[in-house]
PDB file of N, CA and C in Angstrom:
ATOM      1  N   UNK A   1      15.994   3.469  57.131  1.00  0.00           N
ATOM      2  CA  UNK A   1      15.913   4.712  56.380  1.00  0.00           C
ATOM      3  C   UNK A   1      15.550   5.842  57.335  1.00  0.00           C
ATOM      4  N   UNK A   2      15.654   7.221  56.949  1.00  0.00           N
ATOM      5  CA  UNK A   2      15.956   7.928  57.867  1.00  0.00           C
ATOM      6  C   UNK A   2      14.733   8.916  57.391  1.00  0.00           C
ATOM      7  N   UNK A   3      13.898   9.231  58.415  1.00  0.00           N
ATOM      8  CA  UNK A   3      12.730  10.426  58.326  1.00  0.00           C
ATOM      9  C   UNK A   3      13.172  11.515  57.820  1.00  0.00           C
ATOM     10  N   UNK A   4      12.572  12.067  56.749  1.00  0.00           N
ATOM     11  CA  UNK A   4      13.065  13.396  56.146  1.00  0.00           C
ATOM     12  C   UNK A   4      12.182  14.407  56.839  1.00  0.00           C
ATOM     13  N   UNK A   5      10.638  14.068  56.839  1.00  0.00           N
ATOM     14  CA  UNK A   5       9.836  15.188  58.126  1.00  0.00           C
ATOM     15  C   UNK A   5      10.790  15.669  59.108  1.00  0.00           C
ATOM     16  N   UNK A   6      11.210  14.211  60.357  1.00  0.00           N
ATOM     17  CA  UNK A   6      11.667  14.600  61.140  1.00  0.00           C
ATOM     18  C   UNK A   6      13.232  14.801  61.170  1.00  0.00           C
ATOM     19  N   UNK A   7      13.870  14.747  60.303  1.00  0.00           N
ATOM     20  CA  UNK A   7      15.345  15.692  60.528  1.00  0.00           C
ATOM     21  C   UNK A   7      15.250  16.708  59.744  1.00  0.00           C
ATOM     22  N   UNK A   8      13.875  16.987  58.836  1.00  0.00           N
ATOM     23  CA  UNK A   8      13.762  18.659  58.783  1.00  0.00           C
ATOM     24  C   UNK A   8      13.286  19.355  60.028  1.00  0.00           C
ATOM     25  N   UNK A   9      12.597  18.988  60.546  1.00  0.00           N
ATOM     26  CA  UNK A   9      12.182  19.972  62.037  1.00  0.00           C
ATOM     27  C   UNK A   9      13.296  19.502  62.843  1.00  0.00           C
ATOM     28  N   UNK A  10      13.885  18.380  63.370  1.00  0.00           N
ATOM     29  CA  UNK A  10      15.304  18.770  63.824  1.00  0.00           C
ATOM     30  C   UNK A  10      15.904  19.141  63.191  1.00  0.00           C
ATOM     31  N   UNK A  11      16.654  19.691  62.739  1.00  0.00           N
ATOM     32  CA  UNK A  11      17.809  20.468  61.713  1.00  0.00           C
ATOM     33  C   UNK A  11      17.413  21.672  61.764  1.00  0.00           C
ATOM     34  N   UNK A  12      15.970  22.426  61.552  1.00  0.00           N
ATOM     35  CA  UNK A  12      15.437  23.488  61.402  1.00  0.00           C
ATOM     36  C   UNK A  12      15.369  24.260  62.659  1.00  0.00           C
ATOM     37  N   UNK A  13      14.891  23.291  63.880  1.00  0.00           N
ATOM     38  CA  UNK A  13      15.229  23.859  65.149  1.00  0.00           C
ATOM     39  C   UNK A  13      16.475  24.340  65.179  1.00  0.00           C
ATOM     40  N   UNK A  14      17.469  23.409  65.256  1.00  0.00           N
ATOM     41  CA  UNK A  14      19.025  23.199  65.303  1.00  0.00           C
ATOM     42  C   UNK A  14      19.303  24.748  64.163  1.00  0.00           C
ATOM     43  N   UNK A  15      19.309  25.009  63.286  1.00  0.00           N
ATOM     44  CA  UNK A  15      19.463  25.980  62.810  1.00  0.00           C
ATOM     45  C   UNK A  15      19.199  27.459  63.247  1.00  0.00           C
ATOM     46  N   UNK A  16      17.834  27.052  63.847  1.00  0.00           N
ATOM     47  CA  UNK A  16      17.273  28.482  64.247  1.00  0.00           C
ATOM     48  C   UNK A  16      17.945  29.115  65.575  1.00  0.00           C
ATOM     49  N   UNK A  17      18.491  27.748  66.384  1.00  0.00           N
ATOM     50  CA  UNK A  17      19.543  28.089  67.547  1.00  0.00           C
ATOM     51  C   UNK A  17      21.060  28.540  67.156  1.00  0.00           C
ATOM     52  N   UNK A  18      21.236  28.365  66.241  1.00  0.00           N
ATOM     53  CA  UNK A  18      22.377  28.136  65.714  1.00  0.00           C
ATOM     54  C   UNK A  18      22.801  29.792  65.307  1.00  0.00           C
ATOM     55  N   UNK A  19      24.084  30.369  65.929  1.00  0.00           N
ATOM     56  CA  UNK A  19      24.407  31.376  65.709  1.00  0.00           C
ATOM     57  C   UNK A  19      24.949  31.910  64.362  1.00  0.00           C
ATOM     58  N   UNK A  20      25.131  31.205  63.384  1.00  0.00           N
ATOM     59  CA  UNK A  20      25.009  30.904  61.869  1.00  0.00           C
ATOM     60  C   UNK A  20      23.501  30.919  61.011  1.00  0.00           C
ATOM     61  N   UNK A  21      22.984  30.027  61.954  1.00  0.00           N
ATOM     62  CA  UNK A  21      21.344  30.100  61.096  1.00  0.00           C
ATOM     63  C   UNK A  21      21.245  28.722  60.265  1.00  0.00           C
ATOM     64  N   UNK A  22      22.612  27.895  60.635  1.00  0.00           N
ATOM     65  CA  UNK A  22      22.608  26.649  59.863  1.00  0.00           C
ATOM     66  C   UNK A  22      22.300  25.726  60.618  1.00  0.00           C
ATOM     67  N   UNK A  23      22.316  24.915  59.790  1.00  0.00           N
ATOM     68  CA  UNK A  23      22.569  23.016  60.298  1.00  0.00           C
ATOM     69  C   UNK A  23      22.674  21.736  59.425  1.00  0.00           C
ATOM     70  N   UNK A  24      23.359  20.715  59.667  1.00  0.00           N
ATOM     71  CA  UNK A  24      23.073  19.373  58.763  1.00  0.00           C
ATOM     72  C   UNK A  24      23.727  18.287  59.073  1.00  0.00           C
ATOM     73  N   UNK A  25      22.934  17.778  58.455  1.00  0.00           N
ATOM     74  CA  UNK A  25      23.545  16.345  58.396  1.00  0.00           C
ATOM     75  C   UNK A  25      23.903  15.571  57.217  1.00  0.00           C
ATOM     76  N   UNK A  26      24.320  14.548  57.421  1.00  0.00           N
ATOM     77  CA  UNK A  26      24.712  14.057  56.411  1.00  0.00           C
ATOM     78  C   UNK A  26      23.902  12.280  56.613  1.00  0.00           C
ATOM     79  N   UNK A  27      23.234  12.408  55.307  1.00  0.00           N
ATOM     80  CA  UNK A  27      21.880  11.556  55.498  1.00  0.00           C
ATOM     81  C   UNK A  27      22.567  10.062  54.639  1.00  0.00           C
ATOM     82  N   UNK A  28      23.291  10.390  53.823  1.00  0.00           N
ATOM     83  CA  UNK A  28      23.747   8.803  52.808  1.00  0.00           C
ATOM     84  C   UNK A  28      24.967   9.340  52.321  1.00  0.00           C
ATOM     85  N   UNK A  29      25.906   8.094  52.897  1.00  0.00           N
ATOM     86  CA  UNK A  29      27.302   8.576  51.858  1.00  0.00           C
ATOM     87  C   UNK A  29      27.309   6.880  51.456  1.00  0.00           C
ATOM     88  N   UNK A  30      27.359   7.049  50.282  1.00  0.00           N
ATOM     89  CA  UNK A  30      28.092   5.395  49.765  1.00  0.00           C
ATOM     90  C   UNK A  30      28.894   6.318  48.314  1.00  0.00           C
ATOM     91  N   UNK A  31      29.914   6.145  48.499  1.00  0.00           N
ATOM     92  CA  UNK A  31      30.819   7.142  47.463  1.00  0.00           C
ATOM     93  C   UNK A  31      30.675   6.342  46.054  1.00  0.00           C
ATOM     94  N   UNK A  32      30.889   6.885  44.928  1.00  0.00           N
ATOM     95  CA  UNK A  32      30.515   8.738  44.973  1.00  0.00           C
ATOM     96  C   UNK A  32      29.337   9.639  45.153  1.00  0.00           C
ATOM     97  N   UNK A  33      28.487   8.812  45.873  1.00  0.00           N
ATOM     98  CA  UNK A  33      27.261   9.256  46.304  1.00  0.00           C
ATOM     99  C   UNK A  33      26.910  10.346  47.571  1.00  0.00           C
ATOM    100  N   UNK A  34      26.529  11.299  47.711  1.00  0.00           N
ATOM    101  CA  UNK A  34      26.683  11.619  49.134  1.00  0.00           C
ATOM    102  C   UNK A  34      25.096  12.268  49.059  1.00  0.00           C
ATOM    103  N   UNK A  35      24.222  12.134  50.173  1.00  0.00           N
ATOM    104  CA  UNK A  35      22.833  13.053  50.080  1.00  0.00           C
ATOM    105  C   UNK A  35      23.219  14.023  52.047  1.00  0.00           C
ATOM    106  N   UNK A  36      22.650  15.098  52.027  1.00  0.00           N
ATOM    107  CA  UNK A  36      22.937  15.944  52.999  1.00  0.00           C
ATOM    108  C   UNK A  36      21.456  16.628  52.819  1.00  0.00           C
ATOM    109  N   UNK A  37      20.781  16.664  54.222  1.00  0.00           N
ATOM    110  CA  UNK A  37      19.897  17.787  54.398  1.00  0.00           C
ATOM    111  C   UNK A  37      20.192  18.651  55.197  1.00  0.00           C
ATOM    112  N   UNK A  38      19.609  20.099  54.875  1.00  0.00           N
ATOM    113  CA  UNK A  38      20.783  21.193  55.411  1.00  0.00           C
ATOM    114  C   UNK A  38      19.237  22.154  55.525  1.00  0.00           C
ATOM    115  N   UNK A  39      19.563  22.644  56.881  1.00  0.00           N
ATOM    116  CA  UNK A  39      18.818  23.143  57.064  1.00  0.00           C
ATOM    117  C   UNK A  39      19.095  25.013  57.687  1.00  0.00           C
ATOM    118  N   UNK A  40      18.408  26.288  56.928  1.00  0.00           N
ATOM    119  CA  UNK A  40      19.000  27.512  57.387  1.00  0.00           C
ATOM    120  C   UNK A  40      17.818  27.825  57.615  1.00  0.00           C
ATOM    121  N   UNK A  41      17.981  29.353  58.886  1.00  0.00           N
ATOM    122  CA  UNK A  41      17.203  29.846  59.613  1.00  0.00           C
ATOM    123  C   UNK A  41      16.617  31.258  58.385  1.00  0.00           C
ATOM    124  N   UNK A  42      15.781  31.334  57.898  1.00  0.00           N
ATOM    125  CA  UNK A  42      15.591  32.721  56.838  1.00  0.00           C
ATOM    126  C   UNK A  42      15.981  33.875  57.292  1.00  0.00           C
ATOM    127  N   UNK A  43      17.198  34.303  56.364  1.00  0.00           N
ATOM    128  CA  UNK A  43      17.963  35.363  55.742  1.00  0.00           C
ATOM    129  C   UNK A  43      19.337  34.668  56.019  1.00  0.00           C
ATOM    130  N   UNK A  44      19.734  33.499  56.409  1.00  0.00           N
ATOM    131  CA  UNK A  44      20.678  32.810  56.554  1.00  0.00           C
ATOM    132  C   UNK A  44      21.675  32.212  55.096  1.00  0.00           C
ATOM    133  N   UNK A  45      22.773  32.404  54.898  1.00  0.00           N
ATOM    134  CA  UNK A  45      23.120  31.173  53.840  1.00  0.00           C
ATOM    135  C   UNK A  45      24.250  30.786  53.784  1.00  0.00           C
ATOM    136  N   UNK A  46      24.965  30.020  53.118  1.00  0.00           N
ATOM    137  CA  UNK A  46      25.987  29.238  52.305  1.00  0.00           C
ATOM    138  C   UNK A  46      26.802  30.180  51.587  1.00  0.00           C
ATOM    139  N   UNK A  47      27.655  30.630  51.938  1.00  0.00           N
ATOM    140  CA  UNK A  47      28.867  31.592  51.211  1.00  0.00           C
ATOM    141  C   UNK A  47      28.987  30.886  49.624  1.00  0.00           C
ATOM    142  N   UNK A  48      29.305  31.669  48.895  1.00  0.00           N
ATOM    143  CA  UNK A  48      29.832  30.997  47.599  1.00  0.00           C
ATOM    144  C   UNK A  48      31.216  30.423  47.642  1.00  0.00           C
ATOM    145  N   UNK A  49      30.425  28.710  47.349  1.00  0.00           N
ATOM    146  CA  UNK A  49      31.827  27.557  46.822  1.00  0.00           C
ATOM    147  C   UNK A  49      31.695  27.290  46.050  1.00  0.00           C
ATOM    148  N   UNK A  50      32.587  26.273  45.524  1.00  0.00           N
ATOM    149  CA  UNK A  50      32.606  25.382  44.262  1.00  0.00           C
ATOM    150  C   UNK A  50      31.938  24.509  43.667  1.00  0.00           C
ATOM    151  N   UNK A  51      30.810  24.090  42.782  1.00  0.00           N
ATOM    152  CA  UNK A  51      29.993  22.659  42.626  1.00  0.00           C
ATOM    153  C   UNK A  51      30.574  21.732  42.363  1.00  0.00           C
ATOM    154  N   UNK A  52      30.248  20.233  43.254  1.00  0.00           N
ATOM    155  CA  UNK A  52      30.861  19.118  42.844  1.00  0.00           C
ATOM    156  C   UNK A  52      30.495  18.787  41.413  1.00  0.00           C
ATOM    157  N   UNK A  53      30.777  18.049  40.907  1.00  0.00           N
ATOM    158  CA  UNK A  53      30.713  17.353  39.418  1.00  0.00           C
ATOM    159  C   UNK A  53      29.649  17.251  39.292  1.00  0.00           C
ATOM    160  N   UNK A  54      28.456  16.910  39.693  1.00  0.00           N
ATOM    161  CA  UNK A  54      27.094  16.464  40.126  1.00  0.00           C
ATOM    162  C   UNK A  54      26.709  16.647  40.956  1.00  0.00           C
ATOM    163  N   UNK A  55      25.483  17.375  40.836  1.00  0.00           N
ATOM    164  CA  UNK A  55      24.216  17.341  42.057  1.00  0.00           C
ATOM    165  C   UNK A  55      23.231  18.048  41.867  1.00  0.00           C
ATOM    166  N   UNK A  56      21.593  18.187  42.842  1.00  0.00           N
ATOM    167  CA  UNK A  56      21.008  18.561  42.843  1.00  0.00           C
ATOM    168  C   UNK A  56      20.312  19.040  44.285  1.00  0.00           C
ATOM    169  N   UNK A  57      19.557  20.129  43.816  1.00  0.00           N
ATOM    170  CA  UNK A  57      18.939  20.359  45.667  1.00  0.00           C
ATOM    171  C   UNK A  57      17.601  20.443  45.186  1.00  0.00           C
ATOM    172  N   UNK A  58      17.188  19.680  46.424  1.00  0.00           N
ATOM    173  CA  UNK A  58      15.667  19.450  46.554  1.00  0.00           C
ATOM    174  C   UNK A  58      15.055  20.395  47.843  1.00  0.00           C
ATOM    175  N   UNK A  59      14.589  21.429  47.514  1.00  0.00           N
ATOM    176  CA  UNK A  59      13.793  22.199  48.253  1.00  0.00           C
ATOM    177  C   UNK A  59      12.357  21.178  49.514  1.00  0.00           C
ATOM    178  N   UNK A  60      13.160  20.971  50.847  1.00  0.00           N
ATOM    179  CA  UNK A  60      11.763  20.118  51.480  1.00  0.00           C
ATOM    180  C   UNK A  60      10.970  21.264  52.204  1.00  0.00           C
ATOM    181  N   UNK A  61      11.481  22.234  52.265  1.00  0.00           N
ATOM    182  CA  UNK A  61      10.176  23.366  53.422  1.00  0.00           C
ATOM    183  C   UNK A  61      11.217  24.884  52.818  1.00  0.00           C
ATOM    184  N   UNK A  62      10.069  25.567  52.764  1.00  0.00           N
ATOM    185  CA  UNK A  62      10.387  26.965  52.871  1.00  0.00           C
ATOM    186  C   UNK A  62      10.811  27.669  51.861  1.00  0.00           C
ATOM    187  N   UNK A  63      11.623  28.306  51.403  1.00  0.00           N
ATOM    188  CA  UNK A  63      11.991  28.948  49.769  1.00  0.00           C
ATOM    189  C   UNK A  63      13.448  29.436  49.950  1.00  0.00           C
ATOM    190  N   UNK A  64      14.670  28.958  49.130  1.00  0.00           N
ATOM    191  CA  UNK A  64      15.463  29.333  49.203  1.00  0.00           C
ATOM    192  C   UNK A  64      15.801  29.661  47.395  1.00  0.00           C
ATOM    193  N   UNK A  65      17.055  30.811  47.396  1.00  0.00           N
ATOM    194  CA  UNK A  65      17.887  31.873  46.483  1.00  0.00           C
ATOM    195  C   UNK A  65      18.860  30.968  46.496  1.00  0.00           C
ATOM    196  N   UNK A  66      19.197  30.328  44.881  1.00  0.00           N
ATOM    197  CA  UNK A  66      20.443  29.567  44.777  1.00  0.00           C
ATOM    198  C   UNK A  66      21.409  31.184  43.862  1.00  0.00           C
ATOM    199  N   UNK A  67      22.371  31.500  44.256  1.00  0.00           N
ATOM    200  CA  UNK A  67      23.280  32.449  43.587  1.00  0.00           C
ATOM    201  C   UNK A  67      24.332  32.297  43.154  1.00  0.00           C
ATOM    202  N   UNK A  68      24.622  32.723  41.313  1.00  0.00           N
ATOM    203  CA  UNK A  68      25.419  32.033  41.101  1.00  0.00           C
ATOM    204  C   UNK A  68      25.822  33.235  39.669  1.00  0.00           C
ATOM    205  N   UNK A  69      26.900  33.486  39.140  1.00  0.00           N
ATOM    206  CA  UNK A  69      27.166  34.729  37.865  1.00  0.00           C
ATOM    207  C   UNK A  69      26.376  33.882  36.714  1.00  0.00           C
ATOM    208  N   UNK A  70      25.952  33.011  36.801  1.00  0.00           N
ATOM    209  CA  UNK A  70      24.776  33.161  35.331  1.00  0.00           C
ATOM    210  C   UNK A  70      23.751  33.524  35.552  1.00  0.00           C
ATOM    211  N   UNK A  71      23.259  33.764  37.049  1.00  0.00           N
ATOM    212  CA  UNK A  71      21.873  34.153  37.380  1.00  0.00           C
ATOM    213  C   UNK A  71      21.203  33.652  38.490  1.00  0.00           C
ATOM    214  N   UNK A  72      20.164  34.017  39.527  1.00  0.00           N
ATOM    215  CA  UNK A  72      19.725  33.816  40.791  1.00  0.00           C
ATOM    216  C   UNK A  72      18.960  32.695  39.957  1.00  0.00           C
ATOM    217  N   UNK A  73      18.425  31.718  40.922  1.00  0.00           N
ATOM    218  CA  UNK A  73      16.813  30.627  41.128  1.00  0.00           C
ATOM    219  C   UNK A  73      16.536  30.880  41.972  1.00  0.00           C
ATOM    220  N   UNK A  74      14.993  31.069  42.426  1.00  0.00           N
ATOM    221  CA  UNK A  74      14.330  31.119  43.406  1.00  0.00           C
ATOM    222  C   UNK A  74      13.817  29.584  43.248  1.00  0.00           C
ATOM    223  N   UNK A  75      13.824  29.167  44.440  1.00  0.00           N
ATOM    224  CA  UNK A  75      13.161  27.896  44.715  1.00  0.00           C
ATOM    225  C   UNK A  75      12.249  28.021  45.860  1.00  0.00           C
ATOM    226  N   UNK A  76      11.125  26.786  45.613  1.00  0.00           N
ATOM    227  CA  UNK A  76      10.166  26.950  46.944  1.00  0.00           C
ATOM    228  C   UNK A  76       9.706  25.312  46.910  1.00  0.00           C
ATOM    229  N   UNK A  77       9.445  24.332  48.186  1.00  0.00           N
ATOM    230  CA  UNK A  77       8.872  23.399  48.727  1.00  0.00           C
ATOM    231  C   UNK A  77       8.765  22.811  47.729  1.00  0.00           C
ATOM    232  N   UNK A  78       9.176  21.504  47.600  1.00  0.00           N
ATOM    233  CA  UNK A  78       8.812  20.777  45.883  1.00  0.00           C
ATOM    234  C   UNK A  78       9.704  20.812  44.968  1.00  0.00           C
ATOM    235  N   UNK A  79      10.185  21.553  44.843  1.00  0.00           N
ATOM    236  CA  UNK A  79      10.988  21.123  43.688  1.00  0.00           C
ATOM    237  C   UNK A  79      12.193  21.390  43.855  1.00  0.00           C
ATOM    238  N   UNK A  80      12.866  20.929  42.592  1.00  0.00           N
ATOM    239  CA  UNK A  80      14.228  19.868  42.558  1.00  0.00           C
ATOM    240  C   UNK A  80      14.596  20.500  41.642  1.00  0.00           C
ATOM    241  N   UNK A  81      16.262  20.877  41.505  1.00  0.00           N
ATOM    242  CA  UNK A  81      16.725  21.443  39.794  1.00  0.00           C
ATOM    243  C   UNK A  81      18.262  20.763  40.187  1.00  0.00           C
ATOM    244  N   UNK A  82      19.190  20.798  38.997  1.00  0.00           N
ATOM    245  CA  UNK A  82      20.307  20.661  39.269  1.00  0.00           C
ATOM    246  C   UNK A  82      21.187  22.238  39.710  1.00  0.00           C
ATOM    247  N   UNK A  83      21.598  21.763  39.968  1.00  0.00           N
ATOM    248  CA  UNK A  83      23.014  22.800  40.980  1.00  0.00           C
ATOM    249  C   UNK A  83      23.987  23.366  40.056  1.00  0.00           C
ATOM    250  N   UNK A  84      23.572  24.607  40.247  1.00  0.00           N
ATOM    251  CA  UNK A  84      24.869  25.066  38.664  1.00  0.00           C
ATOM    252  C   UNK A  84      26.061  24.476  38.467  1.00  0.00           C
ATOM    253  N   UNK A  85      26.676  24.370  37.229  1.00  0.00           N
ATOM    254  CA  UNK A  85      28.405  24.008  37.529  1.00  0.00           C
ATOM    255  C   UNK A  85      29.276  24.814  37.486  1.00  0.00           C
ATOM    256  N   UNK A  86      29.055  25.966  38.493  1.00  0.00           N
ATOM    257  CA  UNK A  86      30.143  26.754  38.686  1.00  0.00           C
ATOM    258  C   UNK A  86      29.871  27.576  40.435  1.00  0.00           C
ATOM    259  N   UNK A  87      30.741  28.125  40.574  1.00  0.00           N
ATOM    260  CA  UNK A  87      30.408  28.715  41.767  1.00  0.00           C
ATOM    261  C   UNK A  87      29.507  29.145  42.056  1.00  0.00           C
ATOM    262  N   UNK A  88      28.738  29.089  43.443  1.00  0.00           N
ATOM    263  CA  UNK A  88      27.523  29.218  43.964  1.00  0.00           C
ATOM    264  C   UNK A  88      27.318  29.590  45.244  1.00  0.00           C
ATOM    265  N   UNK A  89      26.249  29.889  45.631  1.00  0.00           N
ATOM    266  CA  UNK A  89      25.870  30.317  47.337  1.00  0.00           C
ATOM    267  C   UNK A  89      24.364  29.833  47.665  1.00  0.00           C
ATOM    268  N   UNK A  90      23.838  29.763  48.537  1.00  0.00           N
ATOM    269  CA  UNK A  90      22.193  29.549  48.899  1.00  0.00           C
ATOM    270  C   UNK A  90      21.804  30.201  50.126  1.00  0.00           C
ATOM    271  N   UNK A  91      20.497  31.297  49.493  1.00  0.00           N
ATOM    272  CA  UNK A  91      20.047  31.755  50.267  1.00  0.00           C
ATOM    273  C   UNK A  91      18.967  31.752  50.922  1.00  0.00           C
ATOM    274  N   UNK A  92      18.679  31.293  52.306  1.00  0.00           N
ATOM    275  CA  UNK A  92      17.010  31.226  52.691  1.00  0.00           C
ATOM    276  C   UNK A  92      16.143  32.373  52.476  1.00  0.00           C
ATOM    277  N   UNK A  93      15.086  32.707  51.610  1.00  0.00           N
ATOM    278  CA  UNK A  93      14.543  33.572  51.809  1.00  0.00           C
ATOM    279  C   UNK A  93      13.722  33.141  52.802  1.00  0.00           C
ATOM    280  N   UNK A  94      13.097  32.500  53.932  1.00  0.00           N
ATOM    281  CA  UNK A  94      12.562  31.745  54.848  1.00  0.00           C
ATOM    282  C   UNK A  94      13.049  30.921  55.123  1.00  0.00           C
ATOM    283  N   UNK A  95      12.472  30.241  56.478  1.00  0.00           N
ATOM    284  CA  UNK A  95      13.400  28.799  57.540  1.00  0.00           C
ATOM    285  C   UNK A  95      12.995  28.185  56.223  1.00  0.00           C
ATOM    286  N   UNK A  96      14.362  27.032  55.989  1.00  0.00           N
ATOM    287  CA  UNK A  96      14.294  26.312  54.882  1.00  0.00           C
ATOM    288  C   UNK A  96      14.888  25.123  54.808  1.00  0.00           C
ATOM    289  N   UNK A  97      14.602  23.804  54.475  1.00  0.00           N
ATOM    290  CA  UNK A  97      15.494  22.806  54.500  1.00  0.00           C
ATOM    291  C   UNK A  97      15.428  22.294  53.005  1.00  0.00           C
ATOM    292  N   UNK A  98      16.477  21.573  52.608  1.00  0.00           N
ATOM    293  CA  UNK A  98      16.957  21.457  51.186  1.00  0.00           C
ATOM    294  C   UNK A  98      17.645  19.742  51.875  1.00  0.00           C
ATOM    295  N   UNK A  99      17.673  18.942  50.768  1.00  0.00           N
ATOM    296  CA  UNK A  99      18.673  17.808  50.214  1.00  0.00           C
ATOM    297  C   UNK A  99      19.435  18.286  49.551  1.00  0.00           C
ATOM    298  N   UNK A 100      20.613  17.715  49.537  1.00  0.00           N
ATOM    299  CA  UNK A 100      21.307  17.888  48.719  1.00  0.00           C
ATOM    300  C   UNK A 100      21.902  17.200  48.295  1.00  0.00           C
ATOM    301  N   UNK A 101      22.228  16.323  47.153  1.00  0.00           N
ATOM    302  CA  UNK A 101      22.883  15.094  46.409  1.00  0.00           C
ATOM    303  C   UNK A 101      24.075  15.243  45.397  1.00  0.00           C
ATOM    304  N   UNK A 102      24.297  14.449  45.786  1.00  0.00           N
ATOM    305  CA  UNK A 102      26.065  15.287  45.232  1.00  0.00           C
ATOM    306  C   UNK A 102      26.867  13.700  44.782  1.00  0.00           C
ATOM    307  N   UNK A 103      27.803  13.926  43.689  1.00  0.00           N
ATOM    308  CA  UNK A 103      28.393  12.798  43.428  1.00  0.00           C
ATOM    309  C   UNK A 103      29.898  13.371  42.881  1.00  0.00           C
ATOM    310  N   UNK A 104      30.891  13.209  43.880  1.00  0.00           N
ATOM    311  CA  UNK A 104      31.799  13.700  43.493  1.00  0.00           C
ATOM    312  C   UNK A 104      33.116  12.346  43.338  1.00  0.00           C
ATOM    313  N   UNK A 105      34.083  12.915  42.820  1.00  0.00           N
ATOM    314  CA  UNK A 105      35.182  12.231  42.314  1.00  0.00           C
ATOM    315  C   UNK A 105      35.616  11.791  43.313  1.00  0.00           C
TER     316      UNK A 105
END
């Protein structure tokens, strides 16, 4: 099993070098399963895409802006919501690392 501490501070480094402000990996795929921790440098984010069928993001450090036309979430360290089902973006308001679990077709 794979340290979530430590591929948030790697990833988070990796991000903060990162001329994007991103980074990730991809932590479990057994299909249709997939988990990804993703890590952005704050004021960094995720352009708006599409949501898979399923998923959720788990906030592990820092506070990120999920954006989406029914309305912003602010998230911070701890907690977990599901992932809208419609188009979306994520924004670090601070260095931030997130899971992300996803189960697509």
């Amino acid at each position: 099993m794979n340290d979530l501490n430590a591929l948030a501070d790697e990833h988070l480094a990796a991000a903060r070098a990162d001329a994007h402000g991103r980074s990730a990996h991809l932590l479990l795929r057994q299909e249709p399963l997939r988990q990804t921790v993703i890590a952005l440098a704050g004021g960094s984010a995720l352009d708006e895409h599409n949501a898979p069928p399923a998923a959720s993001l788990q906030v592990l450090r820092g506070a990120v802006r999920i954006t989406a036309a029914s309305g912003n979430v602010e998230m911070t360290a701890g907690e977990l919501r599901p992932v809208p089902q419609e188009r979306h973006g994520l924004l670090a308001l601070e260095d931030a690392v997130v899971l992300l679990t996803a189960v697509n077709d």
